[in-house]
N, C-alpha and C. Protein backbone atom coordinates (compact mmCIF):
# COMPACT_ATOMS: atom_id res chain seq x y z
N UNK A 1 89.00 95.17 104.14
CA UNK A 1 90.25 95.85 103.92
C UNK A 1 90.01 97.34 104.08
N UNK A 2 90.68 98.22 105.03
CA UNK A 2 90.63 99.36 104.99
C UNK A 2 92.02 99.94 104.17
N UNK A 3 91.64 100.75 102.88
CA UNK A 3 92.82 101.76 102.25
C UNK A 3 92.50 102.93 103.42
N UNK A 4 93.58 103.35 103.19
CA UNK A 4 94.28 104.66 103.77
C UNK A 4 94.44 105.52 102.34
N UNK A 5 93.61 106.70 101.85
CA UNK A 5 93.92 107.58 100.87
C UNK A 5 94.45 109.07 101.54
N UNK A 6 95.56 109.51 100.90
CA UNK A 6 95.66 110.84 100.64
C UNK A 6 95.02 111.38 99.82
N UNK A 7 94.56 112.74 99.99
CA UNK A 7 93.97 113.40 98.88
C UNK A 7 94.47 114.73 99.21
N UNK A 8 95.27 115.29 98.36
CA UNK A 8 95.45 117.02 99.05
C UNK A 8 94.19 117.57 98.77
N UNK A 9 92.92 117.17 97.92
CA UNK A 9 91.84 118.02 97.82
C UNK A 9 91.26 117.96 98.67
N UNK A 10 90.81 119.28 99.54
CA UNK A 10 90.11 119.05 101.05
C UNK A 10 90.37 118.91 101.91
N UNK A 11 91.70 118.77 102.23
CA UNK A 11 92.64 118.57 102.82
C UNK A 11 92.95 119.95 103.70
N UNK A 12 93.24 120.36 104.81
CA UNK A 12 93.54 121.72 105.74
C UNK A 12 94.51 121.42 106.54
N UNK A 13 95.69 120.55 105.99
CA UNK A 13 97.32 120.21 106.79
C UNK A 13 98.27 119.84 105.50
N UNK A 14 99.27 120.29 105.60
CA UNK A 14 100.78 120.87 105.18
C UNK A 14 101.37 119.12 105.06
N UNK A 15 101.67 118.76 103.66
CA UNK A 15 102.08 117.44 103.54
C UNK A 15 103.31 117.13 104.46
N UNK A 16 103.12 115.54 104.61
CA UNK A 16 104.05 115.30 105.56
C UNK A 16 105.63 115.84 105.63
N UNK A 17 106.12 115.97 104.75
CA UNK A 17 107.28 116.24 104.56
C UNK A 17 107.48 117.62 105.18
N UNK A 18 107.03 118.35 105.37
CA UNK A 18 106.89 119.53 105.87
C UNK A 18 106.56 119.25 107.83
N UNK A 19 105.99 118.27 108.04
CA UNK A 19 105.54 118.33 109.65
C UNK A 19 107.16 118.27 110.39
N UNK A 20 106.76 118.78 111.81
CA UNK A 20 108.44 118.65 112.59
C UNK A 20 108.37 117.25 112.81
N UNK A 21 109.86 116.58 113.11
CA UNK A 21 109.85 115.25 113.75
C UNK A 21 109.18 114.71 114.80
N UNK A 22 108.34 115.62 115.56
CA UNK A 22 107.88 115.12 116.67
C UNK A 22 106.28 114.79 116.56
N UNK A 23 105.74 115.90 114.91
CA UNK A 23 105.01 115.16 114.90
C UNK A 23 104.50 114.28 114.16
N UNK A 24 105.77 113.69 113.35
CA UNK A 24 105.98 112.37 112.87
C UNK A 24 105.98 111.30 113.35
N UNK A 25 106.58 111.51 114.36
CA UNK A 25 106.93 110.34 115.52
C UNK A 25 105.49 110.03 116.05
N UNK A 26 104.49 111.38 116.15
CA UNK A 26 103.14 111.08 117.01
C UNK A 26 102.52 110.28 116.24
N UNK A 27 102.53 110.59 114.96
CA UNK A 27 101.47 109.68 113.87
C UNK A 27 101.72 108.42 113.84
N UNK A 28 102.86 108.37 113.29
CA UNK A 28 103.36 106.90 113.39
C UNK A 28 103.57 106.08 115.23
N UNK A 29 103.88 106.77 116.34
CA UNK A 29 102.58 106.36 116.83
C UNK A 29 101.84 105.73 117.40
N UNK A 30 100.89 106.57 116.98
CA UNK A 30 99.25 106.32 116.45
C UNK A 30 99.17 105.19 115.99
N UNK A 31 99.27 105.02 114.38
CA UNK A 31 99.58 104.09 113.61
C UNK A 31 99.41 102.54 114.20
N UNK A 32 101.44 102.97 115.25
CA UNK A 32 101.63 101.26 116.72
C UNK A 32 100.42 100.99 117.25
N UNK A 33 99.60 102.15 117.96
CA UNK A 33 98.67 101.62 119.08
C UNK A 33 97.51 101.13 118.14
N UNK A 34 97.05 101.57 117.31
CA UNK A 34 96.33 100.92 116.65
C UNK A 34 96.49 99.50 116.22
N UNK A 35 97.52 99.29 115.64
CA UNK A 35 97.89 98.03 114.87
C UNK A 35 97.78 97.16 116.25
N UNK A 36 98.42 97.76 117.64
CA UNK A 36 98.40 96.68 118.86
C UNK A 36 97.03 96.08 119.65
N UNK A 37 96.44 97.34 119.38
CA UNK A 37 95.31 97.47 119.86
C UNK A 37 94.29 96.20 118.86
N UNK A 38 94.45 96.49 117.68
CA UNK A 38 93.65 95.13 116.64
C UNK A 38 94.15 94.01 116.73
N UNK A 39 95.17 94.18 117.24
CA UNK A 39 95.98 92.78 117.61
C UNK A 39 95.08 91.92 118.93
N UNK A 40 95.38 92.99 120.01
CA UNK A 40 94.68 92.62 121.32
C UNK A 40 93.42 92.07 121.10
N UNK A 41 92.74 92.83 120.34
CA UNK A 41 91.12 92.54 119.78
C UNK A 41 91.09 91.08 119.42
N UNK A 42 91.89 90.60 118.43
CA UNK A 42 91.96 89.45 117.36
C UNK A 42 91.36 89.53 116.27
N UNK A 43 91.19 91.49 115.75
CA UNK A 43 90.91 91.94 114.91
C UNK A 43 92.03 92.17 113.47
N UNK A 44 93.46 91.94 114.06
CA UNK A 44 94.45 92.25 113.31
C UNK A 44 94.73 91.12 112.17
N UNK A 45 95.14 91.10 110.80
CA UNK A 45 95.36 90.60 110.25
C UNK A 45 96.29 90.75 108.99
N UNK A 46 96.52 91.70 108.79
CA UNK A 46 97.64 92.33 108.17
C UNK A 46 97.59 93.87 108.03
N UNK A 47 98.67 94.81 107.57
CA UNK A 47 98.45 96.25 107.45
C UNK A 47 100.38 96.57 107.15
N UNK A 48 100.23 97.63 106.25
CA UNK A 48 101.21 98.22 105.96
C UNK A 48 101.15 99.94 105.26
N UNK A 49 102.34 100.51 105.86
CA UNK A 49 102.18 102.05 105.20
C UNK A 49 102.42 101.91 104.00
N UNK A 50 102.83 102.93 102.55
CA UNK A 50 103.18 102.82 101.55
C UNK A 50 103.73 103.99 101.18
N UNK A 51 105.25 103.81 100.55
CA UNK A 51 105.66 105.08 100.33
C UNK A 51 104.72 105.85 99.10
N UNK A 52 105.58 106.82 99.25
CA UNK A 52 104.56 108.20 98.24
C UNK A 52 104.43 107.70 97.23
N UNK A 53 104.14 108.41 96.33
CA UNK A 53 104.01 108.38 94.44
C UNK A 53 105.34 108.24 93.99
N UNK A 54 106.25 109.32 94.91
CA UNK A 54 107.52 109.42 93.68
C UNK A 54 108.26 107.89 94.17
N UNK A 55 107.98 106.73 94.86
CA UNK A 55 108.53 105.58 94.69
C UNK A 55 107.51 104.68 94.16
N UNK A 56 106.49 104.75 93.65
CA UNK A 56 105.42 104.10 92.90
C UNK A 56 105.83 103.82 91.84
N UNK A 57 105.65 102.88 90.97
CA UNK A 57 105.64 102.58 89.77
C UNK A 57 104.04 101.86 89.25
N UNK A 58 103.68 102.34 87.77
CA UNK A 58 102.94 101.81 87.17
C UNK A 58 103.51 101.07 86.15
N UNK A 59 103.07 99.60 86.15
CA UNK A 59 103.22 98.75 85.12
C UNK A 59 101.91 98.26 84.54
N UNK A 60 102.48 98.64 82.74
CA UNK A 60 101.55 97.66 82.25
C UNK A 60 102.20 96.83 80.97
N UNK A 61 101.35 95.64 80.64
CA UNK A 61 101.99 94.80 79.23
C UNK A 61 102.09 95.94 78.20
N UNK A 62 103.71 95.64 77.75
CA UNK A 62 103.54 96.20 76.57
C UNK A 62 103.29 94.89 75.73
N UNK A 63 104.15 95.13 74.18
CA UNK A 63 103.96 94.30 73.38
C UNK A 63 105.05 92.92 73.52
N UNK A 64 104.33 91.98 73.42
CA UNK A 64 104.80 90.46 73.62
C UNK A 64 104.57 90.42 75.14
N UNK A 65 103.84 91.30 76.08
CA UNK A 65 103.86 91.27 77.34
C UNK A 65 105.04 92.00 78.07
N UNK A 66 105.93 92.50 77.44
CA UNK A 66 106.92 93.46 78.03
C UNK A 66 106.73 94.37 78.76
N UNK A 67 107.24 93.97 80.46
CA UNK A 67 106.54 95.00 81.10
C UNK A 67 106.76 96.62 80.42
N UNK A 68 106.21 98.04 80.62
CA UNK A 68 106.46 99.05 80.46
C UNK A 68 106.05 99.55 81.70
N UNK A 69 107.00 100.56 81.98
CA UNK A 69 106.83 101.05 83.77
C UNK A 69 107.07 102.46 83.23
N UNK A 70 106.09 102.94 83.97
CA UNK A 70 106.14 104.54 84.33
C UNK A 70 106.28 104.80 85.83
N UNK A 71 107.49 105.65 85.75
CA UNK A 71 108.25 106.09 87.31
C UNK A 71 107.77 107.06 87.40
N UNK A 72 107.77 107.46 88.77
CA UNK A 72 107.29 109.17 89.67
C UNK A 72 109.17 109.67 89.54
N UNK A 73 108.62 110.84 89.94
CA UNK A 73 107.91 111.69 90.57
C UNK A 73 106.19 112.06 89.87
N UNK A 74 105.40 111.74 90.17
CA UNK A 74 104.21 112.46 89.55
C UNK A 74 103.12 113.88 90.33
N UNK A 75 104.29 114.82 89.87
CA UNK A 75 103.63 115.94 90.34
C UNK A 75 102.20 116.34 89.91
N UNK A 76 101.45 115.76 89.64
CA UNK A 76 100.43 115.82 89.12
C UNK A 76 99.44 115.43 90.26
N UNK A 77 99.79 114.03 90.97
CA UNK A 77 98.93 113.08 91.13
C UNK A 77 98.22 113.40 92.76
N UNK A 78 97.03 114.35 92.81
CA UNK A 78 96.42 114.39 93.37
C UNK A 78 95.99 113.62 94.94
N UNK A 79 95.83 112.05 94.50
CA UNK A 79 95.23 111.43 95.33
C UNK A 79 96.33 109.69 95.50
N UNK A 80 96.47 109.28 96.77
CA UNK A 80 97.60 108.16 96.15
C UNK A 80 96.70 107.51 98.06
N UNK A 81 97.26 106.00 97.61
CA UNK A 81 97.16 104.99 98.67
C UNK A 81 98.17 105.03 99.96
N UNK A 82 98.25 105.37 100.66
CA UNK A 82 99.18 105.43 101.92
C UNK A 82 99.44 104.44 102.74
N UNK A 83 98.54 103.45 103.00
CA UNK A 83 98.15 102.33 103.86
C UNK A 83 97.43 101.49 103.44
N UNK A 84 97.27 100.45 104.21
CA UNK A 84 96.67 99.27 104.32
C UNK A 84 96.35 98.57 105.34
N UNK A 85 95.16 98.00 106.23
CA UNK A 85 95.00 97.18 107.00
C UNK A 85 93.74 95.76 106.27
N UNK A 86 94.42 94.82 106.37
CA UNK A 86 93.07 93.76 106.77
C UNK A 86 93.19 93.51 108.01
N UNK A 87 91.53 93.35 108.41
CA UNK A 87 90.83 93.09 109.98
C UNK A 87 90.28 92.12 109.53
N UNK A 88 90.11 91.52 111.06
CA UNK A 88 88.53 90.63 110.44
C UNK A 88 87.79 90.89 111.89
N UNK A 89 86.38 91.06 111.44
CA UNK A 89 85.64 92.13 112.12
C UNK A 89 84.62 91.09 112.16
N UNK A 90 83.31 91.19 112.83
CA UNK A 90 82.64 90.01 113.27
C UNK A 90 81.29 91.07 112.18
N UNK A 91 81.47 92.11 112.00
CA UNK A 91 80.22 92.66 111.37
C UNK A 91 81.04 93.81 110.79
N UNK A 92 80.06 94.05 109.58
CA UNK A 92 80.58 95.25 108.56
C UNK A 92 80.65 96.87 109.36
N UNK A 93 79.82 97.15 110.46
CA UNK A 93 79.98 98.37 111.26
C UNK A 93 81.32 98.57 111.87
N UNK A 94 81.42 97.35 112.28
CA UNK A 94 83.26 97.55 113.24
C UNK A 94 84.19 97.72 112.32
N UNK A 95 84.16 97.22 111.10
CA UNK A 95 85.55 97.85 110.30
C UNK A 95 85.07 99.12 109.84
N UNK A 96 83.93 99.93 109.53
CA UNK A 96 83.70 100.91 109.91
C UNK A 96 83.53 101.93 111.06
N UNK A 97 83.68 101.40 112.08
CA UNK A 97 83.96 102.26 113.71
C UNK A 97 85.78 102.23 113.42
N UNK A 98 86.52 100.80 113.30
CA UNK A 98 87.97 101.01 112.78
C UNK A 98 88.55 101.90 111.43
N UNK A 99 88.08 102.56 110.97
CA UNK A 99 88.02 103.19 109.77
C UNK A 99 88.26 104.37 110.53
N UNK A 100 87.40 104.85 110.93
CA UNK A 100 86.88 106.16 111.82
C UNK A 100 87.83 106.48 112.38
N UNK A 101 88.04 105.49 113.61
CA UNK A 101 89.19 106.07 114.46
C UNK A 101 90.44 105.86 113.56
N UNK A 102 90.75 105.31 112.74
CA UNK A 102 91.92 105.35 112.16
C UNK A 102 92.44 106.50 111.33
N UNK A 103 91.13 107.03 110.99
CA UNK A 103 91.01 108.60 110.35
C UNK A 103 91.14 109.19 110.83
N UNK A 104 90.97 109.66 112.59
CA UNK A 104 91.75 110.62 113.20
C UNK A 104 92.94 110.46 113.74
N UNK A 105 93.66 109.72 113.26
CA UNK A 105 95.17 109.99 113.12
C UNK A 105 95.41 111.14 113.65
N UNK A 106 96.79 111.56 114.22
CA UNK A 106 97.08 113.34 114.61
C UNK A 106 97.98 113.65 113.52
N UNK A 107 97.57 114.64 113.31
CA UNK A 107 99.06 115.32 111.99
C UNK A 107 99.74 116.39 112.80
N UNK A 108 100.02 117.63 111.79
CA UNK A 108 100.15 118.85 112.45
C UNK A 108 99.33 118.99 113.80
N UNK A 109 100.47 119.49 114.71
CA UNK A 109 100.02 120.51 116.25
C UNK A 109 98.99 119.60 116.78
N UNK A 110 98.84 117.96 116.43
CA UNK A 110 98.16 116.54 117.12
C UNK A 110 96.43 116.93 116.55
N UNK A 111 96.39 117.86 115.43
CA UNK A 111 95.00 117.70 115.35
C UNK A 111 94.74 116.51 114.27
N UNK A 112 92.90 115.87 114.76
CA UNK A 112 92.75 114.26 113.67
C UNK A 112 93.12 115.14 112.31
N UNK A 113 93.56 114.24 111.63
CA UNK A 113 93.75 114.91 110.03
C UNK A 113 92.44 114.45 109.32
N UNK A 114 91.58 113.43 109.80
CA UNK A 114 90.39 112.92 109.52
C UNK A 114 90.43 112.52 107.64
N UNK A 115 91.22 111.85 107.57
CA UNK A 115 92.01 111.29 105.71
C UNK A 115 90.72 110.07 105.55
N UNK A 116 90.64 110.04 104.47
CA UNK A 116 89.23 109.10 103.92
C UNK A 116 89.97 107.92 104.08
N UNK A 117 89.00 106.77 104.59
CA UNK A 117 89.85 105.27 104.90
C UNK A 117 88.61 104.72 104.13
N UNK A 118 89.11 104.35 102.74
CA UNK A 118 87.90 103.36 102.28
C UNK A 118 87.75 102.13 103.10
N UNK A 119 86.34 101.44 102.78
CA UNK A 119 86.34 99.82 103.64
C UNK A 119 86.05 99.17 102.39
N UNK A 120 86.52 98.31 102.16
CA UNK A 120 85.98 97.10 101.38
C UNK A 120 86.13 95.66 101.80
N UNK A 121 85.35 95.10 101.57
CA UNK A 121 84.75 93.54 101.82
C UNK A 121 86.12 92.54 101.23
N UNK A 122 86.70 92.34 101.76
CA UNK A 122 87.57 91.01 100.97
C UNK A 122 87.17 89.58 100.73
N UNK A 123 86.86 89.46 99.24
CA UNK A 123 86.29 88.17 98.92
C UNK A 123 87.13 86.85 99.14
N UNK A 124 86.24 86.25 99.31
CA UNK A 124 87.02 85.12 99.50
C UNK A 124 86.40 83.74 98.07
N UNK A 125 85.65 84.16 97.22
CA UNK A 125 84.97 83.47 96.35
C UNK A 125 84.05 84.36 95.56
N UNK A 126 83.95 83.58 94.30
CA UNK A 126 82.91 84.82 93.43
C UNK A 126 81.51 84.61 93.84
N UNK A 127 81.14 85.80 93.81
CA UNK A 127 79.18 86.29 94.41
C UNK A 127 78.71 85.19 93.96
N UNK A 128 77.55 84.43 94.26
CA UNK A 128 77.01 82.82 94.11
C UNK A 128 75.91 83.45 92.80
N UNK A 129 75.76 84.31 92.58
CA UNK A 129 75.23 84.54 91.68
C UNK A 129 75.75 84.37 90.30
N UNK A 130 77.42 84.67 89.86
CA UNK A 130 77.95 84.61 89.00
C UNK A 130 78.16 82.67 88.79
């Protein structure tokens, strides 16, 4: 599974909301040829964007299990999930080479915005050890 993180820390481009339409349109895209391109491969297996924070909600049990939800806007919140792809990759390097290029995305004026794409392993059963 590759996440897609924002992080404004470290970051040297002007949040999206701020880019012109055109180069919104480039990212997203980007985004298509990719997703077509893993397709072509028979690398594709699911993937989706995710709106910001301020449509996020956190839930947790309250008491008797009642959900309790905390709504955005959270001007606070630093770092948030943007995306999602599962691949299935024949070896752990290629969803890392797909990581990569997926990180240079174009933002502002088409330069890569180079955004951290975690990889993680999707289990399919607990470690044989447990």
């Amino acid at each position: 599974m590759l996440l897609m993180q924002f992080s404004a820390a470290g970051t040297d481009f002007p949040p999206i909301d701020t880019w012109t339409p055109e180069e919104i349109r480039a990212h997203i895209a980007f985004m298509g040829e990719v997703n077509a391109k893993l397709t072509a491969d028979g690398e594709w297996v699911q993937g989706e964007g995710l709106g910001g924070p301020a449509q996020a909600r956190i839930v947790r049990a309250g008491e008797g299990g009642v959900p309790v939800v905390t709504e955005g806007p959270f001007p606070e919140t630093k770092e948030f999930l943007a995306g999602w792809w599962i691949v299935d990759c024949e070896t752990p390097q290629r969803a890392v080479e797909i990581a990569a290029y997926i990180s240079a995305a174009p933002g502002p004026g088409g330069r890569p915005l180079n955004m951290p794409i975690e990889v993680h392993p999707v289990m399919s059963a607990p470690p044989q050890e447990l």
